[in-house]
N, C-alpha and C. Protein backbone atom coordinates (compact mmCIF):
# COMPACT_ATOMS: atom_id res chain seq x y z
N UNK A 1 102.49 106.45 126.88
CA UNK A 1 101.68 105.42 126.30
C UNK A 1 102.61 104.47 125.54
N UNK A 2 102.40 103.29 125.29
CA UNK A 2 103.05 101.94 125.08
C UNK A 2 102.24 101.74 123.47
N UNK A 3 102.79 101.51 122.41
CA UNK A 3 102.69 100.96 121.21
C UNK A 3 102.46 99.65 120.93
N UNK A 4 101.62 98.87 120.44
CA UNK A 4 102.20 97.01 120.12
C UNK A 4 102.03 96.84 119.08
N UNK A 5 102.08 95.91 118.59
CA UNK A 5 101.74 95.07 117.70
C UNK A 5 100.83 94.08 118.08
N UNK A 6 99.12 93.95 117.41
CA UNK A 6 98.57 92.71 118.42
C UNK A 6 98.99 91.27 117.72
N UNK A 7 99.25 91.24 116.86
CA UNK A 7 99.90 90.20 116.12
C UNK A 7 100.66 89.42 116.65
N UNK A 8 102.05 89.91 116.89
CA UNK A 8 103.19 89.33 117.38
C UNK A 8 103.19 90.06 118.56
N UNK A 9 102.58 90.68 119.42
CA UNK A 9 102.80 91.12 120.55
C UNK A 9 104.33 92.07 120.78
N UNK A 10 104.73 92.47 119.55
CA UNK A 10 106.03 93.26 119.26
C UNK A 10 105.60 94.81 119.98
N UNK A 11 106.60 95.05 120.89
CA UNK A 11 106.63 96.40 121.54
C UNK A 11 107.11 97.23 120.69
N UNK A 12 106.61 98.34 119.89
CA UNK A 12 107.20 98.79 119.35
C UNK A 12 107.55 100.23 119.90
N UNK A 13 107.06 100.61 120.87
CA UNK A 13 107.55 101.65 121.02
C UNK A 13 107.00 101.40 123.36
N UNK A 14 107.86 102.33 123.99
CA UNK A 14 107.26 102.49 125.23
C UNK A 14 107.21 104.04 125.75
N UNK A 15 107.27 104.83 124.97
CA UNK A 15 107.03 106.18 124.97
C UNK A 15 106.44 107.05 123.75
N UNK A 16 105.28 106.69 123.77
CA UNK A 16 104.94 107.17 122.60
C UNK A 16 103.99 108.45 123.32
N UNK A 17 103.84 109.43 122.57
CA UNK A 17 103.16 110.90 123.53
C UNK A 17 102.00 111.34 121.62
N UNK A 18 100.94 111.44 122.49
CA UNK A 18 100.08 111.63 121.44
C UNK A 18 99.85 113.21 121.29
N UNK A 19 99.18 113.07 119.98
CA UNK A 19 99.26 114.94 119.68
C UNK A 19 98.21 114.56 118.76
N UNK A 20 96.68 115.15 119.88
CA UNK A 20 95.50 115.19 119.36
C UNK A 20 95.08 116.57 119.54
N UNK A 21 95.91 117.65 119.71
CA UNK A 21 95.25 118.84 119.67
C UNK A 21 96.26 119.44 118.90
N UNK A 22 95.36 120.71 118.23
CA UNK A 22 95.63 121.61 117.06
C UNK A 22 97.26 122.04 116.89
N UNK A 23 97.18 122.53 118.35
CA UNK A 23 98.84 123.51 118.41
C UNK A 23 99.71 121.80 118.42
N UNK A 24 99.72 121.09 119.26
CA UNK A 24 100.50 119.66 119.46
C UNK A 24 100.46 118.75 118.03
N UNK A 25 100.01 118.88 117.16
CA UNK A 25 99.60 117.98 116.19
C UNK A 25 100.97 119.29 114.97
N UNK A 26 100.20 120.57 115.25
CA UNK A 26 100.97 121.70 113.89
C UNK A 26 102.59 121.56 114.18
N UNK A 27 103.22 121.38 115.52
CA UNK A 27 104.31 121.42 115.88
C UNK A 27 104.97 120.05 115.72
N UNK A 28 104.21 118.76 115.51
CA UNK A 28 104.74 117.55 115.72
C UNK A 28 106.04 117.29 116.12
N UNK A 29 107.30 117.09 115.24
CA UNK A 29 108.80 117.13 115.89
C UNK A 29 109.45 117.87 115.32
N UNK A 30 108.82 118.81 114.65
CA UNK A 30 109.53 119.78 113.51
C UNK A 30 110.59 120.29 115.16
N UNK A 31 111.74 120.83 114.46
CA UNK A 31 112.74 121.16 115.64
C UNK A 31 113.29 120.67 116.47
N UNK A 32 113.01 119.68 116.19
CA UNK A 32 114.03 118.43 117.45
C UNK A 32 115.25 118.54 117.04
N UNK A 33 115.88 117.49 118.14
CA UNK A 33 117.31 117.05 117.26
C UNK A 33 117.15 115.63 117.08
N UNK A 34 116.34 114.95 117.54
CA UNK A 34 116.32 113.38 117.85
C UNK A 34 115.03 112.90 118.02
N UNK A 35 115.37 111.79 118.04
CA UNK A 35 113.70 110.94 118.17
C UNK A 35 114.65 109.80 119.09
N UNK A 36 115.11 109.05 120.08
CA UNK A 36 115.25 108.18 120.47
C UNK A 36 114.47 106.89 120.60
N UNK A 37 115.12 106.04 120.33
CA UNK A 37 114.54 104.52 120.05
C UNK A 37 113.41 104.52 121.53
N UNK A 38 112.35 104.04 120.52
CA UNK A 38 111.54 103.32 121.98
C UNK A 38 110.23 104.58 121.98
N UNK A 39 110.58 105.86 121.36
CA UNK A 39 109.95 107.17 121.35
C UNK A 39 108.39 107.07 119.87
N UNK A 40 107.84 107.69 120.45
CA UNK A 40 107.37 108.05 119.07
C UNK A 40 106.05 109.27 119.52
N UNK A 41 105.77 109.60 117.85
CA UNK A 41 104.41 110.45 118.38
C UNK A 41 102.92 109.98 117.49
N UNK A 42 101.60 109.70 118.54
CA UNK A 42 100.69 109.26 117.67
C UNK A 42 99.94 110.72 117.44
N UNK A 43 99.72 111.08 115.69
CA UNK A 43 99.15 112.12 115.15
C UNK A 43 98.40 112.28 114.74
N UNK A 44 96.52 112.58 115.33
CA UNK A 44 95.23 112.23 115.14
C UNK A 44 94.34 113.33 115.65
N UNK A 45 93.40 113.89 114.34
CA UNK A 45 93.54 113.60 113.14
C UNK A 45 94.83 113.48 112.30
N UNK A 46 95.34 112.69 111.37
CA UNK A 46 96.31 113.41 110.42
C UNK A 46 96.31 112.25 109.52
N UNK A 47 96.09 112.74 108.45
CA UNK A 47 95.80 112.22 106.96
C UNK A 47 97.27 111.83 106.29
N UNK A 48 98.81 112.17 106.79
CA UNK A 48 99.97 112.67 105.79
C UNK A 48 100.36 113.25 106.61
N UNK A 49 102.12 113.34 106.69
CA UNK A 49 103.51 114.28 107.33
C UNK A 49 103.93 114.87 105.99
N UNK A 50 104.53 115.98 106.51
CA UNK A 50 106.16 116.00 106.19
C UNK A 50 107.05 116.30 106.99
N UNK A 51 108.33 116.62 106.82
CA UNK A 51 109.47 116.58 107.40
C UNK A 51 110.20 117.89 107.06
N UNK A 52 109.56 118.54 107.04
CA UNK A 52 110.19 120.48 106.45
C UNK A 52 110.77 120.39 108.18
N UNK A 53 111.67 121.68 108.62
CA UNK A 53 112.52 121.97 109.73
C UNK A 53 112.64 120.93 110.52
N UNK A 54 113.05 119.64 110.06
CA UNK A 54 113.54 118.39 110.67
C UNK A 54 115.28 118.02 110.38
N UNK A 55 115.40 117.74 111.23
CA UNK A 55 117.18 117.46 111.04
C UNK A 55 117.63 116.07 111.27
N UNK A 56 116.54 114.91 111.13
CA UNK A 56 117.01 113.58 111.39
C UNK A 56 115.66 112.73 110.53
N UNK A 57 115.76 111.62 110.04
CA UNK A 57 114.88 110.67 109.46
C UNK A 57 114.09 109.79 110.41
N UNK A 58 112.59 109.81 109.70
CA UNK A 58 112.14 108.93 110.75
C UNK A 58 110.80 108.14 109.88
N UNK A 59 110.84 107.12 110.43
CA UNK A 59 109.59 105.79 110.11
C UNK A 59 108.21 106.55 110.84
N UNK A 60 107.36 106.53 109.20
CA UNK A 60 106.22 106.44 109.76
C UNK A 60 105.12 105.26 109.92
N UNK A 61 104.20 105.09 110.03
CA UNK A 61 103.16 104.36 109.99
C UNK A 61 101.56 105.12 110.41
N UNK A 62 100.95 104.39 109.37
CA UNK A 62 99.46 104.95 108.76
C UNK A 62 98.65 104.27 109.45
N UNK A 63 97.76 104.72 109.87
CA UNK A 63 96.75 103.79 110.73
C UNK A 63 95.35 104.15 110.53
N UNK A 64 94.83 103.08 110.02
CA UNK A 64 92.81 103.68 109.59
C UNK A 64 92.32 103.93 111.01
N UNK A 65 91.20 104.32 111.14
CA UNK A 65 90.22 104.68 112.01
C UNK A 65 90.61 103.36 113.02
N UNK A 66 90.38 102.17 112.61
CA UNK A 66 90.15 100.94 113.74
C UNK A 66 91.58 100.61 113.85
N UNK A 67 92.79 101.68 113.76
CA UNK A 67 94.56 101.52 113.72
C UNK A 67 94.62 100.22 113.28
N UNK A 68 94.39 99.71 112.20
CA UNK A 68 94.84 99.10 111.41
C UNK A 68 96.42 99.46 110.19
N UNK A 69 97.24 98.67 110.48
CA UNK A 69 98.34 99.48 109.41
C UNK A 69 97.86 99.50 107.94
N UNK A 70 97.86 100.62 107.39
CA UNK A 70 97.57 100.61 106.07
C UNK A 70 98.67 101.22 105.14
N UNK A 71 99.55 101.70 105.73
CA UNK A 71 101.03 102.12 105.26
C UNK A 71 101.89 102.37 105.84
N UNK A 72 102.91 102.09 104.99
CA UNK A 72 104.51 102.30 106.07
C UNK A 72 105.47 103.07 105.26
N UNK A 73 106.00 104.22 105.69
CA UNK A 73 106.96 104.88 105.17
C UNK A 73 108.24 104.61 106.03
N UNK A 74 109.24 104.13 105.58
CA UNK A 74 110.26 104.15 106.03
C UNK A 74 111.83 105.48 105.64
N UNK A 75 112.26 105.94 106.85
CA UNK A 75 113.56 106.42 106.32
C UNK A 75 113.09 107.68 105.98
N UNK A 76 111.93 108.18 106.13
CA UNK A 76 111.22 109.65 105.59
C UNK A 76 112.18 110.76 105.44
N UNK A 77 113.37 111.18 104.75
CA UNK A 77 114.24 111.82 105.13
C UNK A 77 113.73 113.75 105.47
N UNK A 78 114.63 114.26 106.04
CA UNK A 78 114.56 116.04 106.42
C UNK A 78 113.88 116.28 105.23
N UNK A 79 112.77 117.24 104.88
CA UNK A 79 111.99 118.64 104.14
C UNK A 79 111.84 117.64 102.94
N UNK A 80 110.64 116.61 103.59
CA UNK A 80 110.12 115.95 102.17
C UNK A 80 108.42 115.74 102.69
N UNK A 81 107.58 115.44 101.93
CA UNK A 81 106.49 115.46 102.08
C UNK A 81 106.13 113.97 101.73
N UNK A 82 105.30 113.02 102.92
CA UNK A 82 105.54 111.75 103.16
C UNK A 82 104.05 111.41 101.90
N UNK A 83 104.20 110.01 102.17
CA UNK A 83 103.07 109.56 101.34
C UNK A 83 101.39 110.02 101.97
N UNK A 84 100.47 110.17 100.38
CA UNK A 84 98.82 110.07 101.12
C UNK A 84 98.23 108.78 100.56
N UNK A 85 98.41 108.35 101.87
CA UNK A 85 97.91 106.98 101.46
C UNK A 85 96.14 106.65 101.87
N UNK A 86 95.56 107.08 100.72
CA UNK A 86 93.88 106.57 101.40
C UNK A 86 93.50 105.99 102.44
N UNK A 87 92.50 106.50 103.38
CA UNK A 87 91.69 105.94 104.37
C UNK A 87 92.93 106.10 106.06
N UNK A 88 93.65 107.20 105.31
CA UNK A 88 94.69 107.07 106.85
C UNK A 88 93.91 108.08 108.03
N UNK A 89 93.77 107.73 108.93
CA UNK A 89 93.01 108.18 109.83
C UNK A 89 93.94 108.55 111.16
N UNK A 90 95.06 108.25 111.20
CA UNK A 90 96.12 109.02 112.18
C UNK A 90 97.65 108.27 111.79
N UNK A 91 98.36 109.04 112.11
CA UNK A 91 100.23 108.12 111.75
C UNK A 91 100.90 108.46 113.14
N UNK A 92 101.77 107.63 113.37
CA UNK A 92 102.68 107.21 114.50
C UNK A 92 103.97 107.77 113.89
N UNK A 93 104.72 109.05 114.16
CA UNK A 93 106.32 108.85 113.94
C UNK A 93 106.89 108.34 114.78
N UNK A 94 108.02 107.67 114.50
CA UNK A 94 109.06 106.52 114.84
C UNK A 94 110.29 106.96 114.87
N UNK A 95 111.42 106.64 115.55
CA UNK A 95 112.85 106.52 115.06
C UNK A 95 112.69 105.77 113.79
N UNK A 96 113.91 106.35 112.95
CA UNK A 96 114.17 105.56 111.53
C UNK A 96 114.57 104.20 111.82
N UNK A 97 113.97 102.92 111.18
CA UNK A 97 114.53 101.60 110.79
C UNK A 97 113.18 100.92 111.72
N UNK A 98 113.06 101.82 113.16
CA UNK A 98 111.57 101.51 113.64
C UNK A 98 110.56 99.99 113.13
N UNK A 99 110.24 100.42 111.81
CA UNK A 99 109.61 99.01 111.04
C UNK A 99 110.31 98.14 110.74
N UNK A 100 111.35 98.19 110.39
CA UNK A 100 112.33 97.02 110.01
C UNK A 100 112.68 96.20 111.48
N UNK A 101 113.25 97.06 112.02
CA UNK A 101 113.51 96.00 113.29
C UNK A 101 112.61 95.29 113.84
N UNK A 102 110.73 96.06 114.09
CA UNK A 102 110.18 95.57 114.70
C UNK A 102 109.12 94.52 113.63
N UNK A 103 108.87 94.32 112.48
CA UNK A 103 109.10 93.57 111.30
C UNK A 103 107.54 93.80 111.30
N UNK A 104 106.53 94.80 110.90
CA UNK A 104 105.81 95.70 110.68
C UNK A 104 105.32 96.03 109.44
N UNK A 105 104.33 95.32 109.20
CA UNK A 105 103.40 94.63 108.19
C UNK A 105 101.79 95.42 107.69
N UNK A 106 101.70 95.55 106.47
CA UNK A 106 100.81 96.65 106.62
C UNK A 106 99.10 95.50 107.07
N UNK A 107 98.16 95.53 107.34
CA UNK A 107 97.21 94.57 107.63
C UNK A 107 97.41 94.57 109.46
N UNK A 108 98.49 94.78 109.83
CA UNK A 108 98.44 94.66 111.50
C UNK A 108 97.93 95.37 112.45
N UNK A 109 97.56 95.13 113.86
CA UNK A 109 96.48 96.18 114.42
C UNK A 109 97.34 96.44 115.26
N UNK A 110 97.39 98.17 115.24
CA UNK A 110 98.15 98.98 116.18
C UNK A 110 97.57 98.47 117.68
N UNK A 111 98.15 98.74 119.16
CA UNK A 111 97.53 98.63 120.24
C UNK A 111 98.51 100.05 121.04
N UNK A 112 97.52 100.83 121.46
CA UNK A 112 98.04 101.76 122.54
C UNK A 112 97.50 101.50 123.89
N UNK A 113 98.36 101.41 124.95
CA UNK A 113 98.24 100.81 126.11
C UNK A 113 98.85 101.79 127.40
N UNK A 114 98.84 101.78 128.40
CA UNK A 114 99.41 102.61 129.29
C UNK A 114 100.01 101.76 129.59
């Protein structure tokens, strides 16, 4: 699945793999070694991350019910517990810098696309 931005039509991601079930959502990337650019995972339900048995940093983003951005964590580093930011209704992990490059604004409407 394909990520955008409907705003600026910014690709932000072209592999993004969703994790809407129980076991896929509890495991998210805990144990990786990497997240490669272009990658991400959408995590729904999920209110909040953390980053306990993670070995690399990564950008999140908060998305209400209608994926609207309503927060952005950047740089989330290994075995920290990310922000709860009210009304988050699923988050996207990212490669780190993820928002910066793709210039990722909270008010913007997520688009998942095949």
């Amino acid at each position: 699945m394909k990520l955008l931005i409907q705003e600026s039509g910014q690709l932000v991601g072209h592999r993004i793999v969703e994790a809407h079930t129980f076991l896929r959502r509890l495991r998210g990337l805990m144990l990786t070694d990497s997240l490669a650019e272009g990658n991400g995972l959408h995590i729904r339900p999920c209110q909040g991350v953390h980053s306990f048995f993670m070995k690399y940093p990564i950008d999140v983003l908060h998305l209400s019910e209608d994926n609207i951005v309503i927060g952005l964590e950047q740089e989330l580093r290994p075995g920290k517990i990310g922000a709860n930011i009210r009304g988050t209704h699923s988050v996207v992990e990212l490669p780190a810098g993820t928002i910066a490059s793709a210039g990722i604004c909270i008010g913007q409407t997520a688009m998942f696309t095949q």
